[in-house]
N, C-alpha and C. Protein backbone atom coordinates (compact mmCIF):
# COMPACT_ATOMS: atom_id res chain seq x y z
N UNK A 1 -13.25 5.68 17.12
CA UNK A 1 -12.69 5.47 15.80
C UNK A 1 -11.46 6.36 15.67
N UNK A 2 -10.20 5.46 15.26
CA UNK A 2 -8.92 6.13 14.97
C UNK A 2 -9.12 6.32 13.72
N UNK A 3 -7.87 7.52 13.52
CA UNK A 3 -7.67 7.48 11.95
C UNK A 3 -5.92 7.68 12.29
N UNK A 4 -4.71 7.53 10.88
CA UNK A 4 -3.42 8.01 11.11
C UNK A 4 -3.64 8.18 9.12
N UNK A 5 -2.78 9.04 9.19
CA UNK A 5 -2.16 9.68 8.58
C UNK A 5 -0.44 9.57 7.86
N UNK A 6 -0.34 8.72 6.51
CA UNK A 6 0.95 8.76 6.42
C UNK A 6 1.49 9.97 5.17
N UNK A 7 2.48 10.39 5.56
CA UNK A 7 2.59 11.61 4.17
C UNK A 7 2.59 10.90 3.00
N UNK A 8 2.10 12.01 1.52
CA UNK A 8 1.83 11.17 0.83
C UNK A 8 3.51 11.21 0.31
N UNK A 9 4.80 10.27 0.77
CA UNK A 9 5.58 9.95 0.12
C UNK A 9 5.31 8.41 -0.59
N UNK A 10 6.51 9.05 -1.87
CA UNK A 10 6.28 7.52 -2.58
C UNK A 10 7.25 6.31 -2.03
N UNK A 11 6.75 5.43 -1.72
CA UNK A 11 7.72 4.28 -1.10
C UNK A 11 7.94 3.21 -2.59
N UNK A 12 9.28 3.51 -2.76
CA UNK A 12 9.70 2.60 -4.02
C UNK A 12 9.10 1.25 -3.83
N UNK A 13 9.48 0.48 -5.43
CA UNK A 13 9.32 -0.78 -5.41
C UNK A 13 10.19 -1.62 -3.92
N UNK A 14 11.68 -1.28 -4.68
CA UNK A 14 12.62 -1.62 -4.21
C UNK A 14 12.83 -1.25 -2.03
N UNK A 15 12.27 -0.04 -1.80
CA UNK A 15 12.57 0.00 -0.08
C UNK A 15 10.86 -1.13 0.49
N UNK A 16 10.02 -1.39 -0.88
CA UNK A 16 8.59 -1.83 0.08
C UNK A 16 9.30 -4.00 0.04
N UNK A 17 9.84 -4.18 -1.11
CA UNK A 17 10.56 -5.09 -1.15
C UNK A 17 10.94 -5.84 0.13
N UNK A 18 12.30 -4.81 0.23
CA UNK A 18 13.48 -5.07 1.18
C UNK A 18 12.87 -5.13 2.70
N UNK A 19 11.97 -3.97 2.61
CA UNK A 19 10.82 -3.89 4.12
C UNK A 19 10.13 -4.50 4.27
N UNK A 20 9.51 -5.44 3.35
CA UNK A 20 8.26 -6.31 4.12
C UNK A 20 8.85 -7.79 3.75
N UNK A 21 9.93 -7.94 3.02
CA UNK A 21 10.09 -9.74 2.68
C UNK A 21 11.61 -9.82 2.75
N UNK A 22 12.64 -8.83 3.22
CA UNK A 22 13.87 -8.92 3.34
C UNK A 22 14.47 -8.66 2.28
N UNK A 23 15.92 -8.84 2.22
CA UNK A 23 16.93 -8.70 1.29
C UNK A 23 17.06 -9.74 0.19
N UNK A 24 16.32 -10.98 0.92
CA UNK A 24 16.22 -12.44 -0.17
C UNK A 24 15.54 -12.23 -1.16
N UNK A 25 14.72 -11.22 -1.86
CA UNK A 25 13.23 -11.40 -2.66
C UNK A 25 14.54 -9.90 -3.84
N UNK A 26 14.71 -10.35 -4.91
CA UNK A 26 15.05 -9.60 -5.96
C UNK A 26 14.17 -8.27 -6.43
N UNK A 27 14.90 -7.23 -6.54
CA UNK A 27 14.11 -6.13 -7.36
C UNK A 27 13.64 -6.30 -8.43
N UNK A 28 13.53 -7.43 -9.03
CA UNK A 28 12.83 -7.54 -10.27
C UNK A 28 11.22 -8.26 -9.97
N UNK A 29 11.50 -8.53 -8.61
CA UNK A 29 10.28 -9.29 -8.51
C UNK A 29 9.05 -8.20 -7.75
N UNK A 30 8.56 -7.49 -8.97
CA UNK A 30 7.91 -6.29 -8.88
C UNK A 30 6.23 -6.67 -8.55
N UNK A 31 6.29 -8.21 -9.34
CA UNK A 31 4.58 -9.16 -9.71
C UNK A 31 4.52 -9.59 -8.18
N UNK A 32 5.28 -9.57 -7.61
CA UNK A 32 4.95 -10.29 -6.02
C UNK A 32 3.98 -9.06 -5.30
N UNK A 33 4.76 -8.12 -5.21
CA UNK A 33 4.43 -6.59 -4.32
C UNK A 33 3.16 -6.41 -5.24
N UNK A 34 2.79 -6.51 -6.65
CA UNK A 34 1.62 -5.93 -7.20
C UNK A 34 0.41 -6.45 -6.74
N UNK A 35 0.73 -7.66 -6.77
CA UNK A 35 -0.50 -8.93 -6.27
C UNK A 35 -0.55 -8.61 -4.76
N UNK A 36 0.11 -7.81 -4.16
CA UNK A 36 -0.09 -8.06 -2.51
C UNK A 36 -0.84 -6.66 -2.22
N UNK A 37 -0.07 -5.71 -3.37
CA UNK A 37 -0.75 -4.49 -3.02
C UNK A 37 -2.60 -4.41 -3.53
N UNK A 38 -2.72 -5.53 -4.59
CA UNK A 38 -4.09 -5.76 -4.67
C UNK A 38 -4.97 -6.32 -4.38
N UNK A 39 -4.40 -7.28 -3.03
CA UNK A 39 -4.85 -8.08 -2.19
C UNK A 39 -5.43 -6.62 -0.93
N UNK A 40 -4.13 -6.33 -0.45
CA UNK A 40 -4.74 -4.81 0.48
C UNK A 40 -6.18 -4.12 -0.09
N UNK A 41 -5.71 -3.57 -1.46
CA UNK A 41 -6.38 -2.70 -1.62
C UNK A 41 -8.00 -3.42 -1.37
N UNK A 42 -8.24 -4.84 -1.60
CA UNK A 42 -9.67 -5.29 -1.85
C UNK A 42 -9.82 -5.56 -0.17
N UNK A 43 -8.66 -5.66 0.64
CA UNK A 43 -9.11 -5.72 1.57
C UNK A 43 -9.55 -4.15 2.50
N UNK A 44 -9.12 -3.19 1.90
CA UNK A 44 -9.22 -1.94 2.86
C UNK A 44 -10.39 -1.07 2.31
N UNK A 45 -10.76 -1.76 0.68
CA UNK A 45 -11.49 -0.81 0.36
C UNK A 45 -11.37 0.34 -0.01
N UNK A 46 -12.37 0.66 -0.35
CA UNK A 46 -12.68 2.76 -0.52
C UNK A 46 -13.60 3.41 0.52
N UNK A 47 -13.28 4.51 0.55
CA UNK A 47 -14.29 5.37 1.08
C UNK A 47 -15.02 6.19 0.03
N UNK A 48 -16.03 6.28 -0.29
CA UNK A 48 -16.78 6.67 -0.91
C UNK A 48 -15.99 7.27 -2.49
N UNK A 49 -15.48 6.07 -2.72
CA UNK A 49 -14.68 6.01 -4.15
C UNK A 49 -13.50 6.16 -3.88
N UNK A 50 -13.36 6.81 -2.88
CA UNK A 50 -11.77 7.34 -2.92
C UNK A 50 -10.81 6.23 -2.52
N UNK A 51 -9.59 6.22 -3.37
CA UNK A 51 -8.56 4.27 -3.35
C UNK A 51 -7.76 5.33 -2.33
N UNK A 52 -7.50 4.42 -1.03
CA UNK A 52 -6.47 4.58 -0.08
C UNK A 52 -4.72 4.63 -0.65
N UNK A 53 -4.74 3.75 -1.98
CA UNK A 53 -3.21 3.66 -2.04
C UNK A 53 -3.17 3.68 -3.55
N UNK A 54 -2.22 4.69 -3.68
CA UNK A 54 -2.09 5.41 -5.57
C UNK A 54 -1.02 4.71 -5.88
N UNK A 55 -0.90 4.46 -7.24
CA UNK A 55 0.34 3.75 -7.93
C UNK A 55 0.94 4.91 -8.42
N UNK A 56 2.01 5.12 -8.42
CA UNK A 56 3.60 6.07 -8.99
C UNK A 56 3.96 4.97 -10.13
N UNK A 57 3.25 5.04 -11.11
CA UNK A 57 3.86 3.66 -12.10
C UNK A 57 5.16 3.15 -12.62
N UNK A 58 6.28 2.56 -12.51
CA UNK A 58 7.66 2.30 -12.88
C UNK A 58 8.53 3.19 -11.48
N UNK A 59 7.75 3.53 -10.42
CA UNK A 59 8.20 3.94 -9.52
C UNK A 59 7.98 3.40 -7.71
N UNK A 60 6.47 3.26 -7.09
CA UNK A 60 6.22 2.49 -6.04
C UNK A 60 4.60 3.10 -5.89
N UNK A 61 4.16 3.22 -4.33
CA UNK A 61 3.31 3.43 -4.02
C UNK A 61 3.26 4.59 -3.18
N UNK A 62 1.85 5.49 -2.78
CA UNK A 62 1.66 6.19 -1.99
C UNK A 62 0.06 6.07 -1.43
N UNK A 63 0.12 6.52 -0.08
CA UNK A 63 -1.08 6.47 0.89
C UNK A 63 -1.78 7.89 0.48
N UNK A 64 -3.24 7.72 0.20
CA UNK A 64 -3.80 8.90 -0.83
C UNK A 64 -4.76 9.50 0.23
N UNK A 65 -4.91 8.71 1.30
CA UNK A 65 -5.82 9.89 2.37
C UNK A 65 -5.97 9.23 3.74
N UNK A 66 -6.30 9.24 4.70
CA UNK A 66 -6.01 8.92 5.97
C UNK A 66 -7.13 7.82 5.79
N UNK A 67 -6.31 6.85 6.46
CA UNK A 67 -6.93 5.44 6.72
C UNK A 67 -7.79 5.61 8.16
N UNK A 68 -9.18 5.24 8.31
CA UNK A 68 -9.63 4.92 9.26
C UNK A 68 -9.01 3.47 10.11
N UNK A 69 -9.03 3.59 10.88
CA UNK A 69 -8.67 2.28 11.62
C UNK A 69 -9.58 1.29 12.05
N UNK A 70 -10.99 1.79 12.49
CA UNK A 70 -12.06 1.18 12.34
C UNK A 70 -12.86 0.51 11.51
N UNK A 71 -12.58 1.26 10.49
CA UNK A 71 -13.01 0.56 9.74
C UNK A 71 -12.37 -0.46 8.92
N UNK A 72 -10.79 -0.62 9.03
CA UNK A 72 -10.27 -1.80 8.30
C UNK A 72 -10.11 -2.36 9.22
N UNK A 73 -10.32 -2.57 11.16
CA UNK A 73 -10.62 -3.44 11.98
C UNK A 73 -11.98 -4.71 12.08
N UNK A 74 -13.14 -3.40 11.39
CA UNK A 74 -14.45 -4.18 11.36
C UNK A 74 -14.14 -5.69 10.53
N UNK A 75 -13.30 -5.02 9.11
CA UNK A 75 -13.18 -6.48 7.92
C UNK A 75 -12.15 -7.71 8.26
C-alpha cells in the first residue's frame, strides 16, 4: 500500500480549469469543476471522517491529508 502526499496548496478555480479541460472551458464555469469535485470526493471517500479535499470557498481547492493509493485502487 502506497500513499503520496500533495502540499496543502490551494489550486484555484481558474489553474484546476485550464489544467484538466483546457483553455476552451470559461472561468465562470465554476458549476462544472464543483460537480466533478463531488463526483471525486464520493468516489475517494473518507478515512475515518476525515474529507481528502477542503474547499477555499470563492477561491479553489486543497488536498487535506495523504491519499492512500490502495485504497482508491480497490473502488
Amino acid at each position: 500500500m502506497s500513499s503520496f502526499n500533495i502540499p496543502q496548496k490551494v489550486l484555484s478555480y481558474a489553474v484546476l480549469l485550464r489544467n484538466i479541460w483546457g483553455t476552451h472551458l470559461l472561468q465562470g464555469q465554476n458549476d462544472t469543476l464543483r460537480v466533478t469535485v463531488a463526483h471525486l470526493r464520493r468516489k475517494i471517500g473518507t478515512n475515518a471522517g476525515q474529507q481528502y479535499i477542503g474547499t477555499d470557498v470563492g477561491v479553489g481547492y486543497r488536498w487535506l491529508s495523504p491519499v492512500i493509493m490502495h485504497a482508491l485502487l480497490e473502488q
